[in-house]
PDB file of N, CA and C in Angstrom:
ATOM      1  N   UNK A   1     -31.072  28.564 -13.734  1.00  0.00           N
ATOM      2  CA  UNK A   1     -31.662  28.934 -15.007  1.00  0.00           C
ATOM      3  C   UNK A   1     -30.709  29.892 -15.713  1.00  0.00           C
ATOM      4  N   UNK A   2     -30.389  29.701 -16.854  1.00  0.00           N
ATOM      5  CA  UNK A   2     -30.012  30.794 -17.923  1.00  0.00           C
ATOM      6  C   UNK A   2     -30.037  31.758 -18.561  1.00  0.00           C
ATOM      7  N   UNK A   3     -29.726  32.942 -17.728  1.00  0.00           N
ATOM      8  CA  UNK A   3     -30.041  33.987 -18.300  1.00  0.00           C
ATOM      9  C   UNK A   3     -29.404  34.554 -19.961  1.00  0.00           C
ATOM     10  N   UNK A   4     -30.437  35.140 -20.843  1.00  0.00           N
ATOM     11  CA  UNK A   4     -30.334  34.748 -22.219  1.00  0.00           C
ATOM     12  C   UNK A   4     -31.711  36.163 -22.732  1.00  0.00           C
ATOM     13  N   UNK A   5     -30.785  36.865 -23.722  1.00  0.00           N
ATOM     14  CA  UNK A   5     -31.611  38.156 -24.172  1.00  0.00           C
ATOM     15  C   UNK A   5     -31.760  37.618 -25.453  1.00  0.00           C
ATOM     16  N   UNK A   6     -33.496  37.509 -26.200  1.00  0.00           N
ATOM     17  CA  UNK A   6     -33.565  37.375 -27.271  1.00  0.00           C
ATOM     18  C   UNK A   6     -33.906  39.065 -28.079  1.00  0.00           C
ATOM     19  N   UNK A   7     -33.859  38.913 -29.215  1.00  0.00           N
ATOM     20  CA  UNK A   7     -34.624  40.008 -29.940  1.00  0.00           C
ATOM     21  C   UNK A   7     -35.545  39.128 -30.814  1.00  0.00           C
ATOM     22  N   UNK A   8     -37.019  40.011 -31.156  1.00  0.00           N
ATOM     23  CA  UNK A   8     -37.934  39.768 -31.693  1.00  0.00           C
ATOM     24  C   UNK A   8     -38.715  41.093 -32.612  1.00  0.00           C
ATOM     25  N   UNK A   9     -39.128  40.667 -33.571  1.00  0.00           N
ATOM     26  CA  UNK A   9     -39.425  41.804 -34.357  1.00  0.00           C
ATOM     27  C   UNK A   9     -40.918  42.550 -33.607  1.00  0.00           C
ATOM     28  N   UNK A  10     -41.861  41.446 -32.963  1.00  0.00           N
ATOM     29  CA  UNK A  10     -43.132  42.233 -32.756  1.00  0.00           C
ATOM     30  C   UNK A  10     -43.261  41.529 -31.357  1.00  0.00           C
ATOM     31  N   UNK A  11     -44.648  41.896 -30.718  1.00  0.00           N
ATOM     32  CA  UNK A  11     -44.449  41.520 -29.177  1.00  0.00           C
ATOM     33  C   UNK A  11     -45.125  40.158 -29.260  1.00  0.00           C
ATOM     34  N   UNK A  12     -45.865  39.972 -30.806  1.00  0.00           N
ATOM     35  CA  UNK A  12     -46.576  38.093 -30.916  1.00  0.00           C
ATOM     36  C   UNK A  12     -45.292  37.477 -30.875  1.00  0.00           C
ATOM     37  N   UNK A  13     -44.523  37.859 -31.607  1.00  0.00           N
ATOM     38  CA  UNK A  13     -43.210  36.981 -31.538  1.00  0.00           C
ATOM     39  C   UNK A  13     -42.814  36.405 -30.242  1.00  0.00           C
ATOM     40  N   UNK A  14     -42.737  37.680 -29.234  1.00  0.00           N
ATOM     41  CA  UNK A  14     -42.122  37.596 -28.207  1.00  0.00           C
ATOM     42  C   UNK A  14     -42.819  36.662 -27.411  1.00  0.00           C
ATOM     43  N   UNK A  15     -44.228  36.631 -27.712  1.00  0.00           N
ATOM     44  CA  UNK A  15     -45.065  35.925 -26.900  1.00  0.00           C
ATOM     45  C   UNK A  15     -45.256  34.620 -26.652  1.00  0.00           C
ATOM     46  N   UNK A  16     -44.803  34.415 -28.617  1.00  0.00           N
ATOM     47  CA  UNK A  16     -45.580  32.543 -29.044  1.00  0.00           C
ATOM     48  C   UNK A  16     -43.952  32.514 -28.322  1.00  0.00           C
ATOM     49  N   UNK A  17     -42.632  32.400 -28.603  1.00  0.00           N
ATOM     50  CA  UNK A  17     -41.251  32.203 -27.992  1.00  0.00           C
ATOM     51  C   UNK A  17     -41.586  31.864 -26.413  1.00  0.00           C
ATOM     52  N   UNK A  18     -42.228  32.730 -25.615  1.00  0.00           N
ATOM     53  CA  UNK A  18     -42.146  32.900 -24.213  1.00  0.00           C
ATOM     54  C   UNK A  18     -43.142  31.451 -23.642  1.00  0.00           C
ATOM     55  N   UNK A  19     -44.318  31.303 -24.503  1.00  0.00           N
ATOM     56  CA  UNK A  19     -45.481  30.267 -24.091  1.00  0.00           C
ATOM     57  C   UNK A  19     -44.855  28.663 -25.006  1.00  0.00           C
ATOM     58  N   UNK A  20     -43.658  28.765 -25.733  1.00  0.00           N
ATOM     59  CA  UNK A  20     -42.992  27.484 -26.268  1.00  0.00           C
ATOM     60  C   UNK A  20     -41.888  27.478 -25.456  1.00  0.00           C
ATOM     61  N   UNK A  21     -41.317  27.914 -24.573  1.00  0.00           N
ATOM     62  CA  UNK A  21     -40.422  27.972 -23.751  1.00  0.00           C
ATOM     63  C   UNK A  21     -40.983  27.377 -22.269  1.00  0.00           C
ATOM     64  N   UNK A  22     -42.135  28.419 -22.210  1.00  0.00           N
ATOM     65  CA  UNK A  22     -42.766  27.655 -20.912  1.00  0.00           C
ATOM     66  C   UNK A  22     -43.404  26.183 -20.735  1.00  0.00           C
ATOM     67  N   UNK A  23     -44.196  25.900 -22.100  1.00  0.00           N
ATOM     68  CA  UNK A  23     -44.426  24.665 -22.229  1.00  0.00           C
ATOM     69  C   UNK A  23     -43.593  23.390 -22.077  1.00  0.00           C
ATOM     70  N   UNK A  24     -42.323  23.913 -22.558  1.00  0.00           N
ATOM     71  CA  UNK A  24     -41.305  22.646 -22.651  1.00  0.00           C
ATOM     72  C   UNK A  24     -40.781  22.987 -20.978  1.00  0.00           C
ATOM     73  N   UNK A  25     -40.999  23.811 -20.105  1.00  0.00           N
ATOM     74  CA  UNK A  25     -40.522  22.887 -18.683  1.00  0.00           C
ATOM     75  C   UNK A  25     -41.055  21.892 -18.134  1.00  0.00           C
ATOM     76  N   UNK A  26     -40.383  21.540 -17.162  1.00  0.00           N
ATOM     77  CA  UNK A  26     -40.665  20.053 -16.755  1.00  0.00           C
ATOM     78  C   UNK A  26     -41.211  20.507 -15.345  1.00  0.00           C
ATOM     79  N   UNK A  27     -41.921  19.775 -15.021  1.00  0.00           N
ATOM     80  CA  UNK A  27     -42.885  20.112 -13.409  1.00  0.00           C
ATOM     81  C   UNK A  27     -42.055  20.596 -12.839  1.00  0.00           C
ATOM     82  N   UNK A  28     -41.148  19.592 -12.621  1.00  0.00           N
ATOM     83  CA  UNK A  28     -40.129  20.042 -11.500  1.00  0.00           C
ATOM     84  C   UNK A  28     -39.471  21.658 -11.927  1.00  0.00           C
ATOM     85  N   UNK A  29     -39.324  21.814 -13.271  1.00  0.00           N
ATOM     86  CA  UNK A  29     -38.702  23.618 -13.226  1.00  0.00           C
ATOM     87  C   UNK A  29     -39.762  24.209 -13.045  1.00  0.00           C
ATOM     88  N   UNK A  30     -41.191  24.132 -13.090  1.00  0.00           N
ATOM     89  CA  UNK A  30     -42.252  24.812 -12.987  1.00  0.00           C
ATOM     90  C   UNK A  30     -42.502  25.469 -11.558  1.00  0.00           C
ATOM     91  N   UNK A  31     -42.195  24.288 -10.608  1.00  0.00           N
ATOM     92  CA  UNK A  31     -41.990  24.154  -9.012  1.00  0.00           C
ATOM     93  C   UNK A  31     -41.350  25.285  -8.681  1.00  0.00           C
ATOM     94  N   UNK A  32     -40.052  24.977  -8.962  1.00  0.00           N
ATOM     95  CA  UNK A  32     -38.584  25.608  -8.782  1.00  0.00           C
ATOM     96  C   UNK A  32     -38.781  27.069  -8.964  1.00  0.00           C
ATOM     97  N   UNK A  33     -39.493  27.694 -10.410  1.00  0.00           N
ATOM     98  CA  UNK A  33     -39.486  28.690 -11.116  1.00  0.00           C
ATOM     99  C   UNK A  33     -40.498  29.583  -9.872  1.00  0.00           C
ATOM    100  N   UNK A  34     -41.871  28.978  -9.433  1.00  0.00           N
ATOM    101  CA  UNK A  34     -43.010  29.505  -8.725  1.00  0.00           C
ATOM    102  C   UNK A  34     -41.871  29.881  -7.021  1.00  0.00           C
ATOM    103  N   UNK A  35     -41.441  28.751  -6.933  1.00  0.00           N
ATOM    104  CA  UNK A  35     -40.381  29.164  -5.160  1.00  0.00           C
ATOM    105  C   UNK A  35     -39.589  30.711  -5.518  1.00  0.00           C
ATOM    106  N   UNK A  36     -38.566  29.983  -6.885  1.00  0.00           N
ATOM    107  CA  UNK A  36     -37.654  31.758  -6.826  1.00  0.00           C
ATOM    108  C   UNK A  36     -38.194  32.692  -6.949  1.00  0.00           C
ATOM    109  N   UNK A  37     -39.568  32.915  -7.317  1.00  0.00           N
ATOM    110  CA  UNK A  37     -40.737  34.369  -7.747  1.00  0.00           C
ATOM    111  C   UNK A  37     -41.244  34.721  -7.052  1.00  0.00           C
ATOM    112  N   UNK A  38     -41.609  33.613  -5.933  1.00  0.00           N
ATOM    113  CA  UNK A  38     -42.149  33.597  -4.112  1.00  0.00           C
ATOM    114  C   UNK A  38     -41.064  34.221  -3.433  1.00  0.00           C
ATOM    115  N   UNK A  39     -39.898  34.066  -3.763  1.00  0.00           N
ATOM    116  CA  UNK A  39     -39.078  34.075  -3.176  1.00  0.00           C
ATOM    117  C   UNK A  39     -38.550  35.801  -3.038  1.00  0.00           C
ATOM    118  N   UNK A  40     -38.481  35.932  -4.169  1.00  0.00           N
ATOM    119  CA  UNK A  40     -38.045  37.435  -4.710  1.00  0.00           C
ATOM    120  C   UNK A  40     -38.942  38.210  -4.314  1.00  0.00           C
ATOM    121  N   UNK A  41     -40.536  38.120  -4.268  1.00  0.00           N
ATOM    122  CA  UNK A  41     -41.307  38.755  -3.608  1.00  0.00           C
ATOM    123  C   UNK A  41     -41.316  38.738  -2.186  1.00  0.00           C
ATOM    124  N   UNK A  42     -41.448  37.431  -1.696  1.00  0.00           N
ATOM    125  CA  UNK A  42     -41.562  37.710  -0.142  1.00  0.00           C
ATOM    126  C   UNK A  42     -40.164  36.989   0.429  1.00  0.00           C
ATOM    127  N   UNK A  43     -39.373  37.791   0.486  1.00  0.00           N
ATOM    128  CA  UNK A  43     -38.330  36.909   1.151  1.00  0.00           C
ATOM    129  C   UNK A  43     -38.447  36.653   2.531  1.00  0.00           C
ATOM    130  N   UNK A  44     -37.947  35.300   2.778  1.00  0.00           N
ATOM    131  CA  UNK A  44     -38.221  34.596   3.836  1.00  0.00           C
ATOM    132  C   UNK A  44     -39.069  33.782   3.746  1.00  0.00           C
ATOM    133  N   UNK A  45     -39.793  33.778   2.761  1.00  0.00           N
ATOM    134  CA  UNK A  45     -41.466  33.343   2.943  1.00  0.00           C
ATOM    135  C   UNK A  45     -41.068  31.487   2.297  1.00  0.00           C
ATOM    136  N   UNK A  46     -39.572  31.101   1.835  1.00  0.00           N
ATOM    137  CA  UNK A  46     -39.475  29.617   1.628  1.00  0.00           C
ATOM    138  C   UNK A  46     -39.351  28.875   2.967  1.00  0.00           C
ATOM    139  N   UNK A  47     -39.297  29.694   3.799  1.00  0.00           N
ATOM    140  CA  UNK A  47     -39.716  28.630   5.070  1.00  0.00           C
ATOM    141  C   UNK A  47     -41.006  28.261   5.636  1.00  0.00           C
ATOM    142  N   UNK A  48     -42.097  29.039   5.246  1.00  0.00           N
ATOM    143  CA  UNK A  48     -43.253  28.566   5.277  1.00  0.00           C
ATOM    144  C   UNK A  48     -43.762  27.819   4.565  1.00  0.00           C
ATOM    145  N   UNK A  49     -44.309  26.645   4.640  1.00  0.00           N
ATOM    146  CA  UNK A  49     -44.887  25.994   3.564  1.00  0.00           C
ATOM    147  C   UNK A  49     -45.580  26.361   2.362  1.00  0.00           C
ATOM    148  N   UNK A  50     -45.647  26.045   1.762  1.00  0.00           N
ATOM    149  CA  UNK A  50     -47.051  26.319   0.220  1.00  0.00           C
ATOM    150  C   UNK A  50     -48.140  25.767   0.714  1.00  0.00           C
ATOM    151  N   UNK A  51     -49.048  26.359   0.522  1.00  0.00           N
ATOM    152  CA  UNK A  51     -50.377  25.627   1.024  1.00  0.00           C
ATOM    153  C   UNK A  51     -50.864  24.950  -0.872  1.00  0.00           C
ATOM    154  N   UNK A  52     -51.018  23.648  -0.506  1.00  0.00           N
ATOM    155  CA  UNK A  52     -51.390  22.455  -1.372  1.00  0.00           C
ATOM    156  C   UNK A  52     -53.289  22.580  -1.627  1.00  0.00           C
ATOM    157  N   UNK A  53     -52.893  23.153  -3.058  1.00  0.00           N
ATOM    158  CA  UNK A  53     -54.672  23.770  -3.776  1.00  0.00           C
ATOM    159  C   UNK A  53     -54.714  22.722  -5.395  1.00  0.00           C
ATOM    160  N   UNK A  54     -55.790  22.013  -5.466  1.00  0.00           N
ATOM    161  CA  UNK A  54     -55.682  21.561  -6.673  1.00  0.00           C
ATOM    162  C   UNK A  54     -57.641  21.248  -6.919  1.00  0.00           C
ATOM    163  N   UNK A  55     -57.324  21.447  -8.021  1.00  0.00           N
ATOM    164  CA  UNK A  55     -58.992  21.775  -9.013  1.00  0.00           C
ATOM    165  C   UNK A  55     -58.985  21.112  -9.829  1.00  0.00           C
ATOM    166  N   UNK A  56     -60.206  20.467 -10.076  1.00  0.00           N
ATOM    167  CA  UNK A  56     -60.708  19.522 -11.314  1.00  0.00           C
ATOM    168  C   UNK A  56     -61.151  20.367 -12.310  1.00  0.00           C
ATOM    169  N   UNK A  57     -60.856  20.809 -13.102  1.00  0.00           N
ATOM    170  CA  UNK A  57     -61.939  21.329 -14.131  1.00  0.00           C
ATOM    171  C   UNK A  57     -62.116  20.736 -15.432  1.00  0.00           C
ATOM    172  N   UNK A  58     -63.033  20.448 -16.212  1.00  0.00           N
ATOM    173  CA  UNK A  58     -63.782  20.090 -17.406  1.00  0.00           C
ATOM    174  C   UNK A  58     -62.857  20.699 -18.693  1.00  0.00           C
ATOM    175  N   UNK A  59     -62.237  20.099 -19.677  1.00  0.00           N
ATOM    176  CA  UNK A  59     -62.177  21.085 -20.819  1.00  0.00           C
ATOM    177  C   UNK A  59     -63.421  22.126 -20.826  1.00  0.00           C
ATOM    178  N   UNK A  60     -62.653  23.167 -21.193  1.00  0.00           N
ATOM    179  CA  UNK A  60     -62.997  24.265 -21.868  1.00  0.00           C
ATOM    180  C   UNK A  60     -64.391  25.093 -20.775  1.00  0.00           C
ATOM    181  N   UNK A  61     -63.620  25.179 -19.561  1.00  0.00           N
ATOM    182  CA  UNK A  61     -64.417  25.836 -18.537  1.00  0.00           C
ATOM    183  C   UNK A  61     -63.536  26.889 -18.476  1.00  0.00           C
ATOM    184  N   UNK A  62     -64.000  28.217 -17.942  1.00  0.00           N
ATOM    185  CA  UNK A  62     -63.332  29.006 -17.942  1.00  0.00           C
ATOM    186  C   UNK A  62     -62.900  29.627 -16.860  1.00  0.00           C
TER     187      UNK A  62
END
């Protein structure tokens, strides 16, 4: 990944930028992104598996 400093005038700026950035990854960087953050927190911890969690939910449940 590319490290890259923007400037923004207010912190909405910074925000709608950060959630149009995240949107446009692709599963696979989404994957990738969740391991290196796992990673940085618990190191060592990519040799244990991920435990596999997935939920149905309804639009607009909260």
């Amino acid at each position: 990944m590319e490290k890259s400093v923007r400037i923004f005038r207010s912190f909405e700026q910074a925000d709608e930028s950060d959630s149009k950035a995240d949107a446009q990854l692709t599963p696979q960087e989404r994957i990738e992104l969740v391991i290196r953050l796992r990673e940085q927190r618990h190191p060592g911890s990519s040799e244990q598996p991920m435990e596999r969690v997935i939920r149905v939910r309804r639009l607009g449940e909260d």
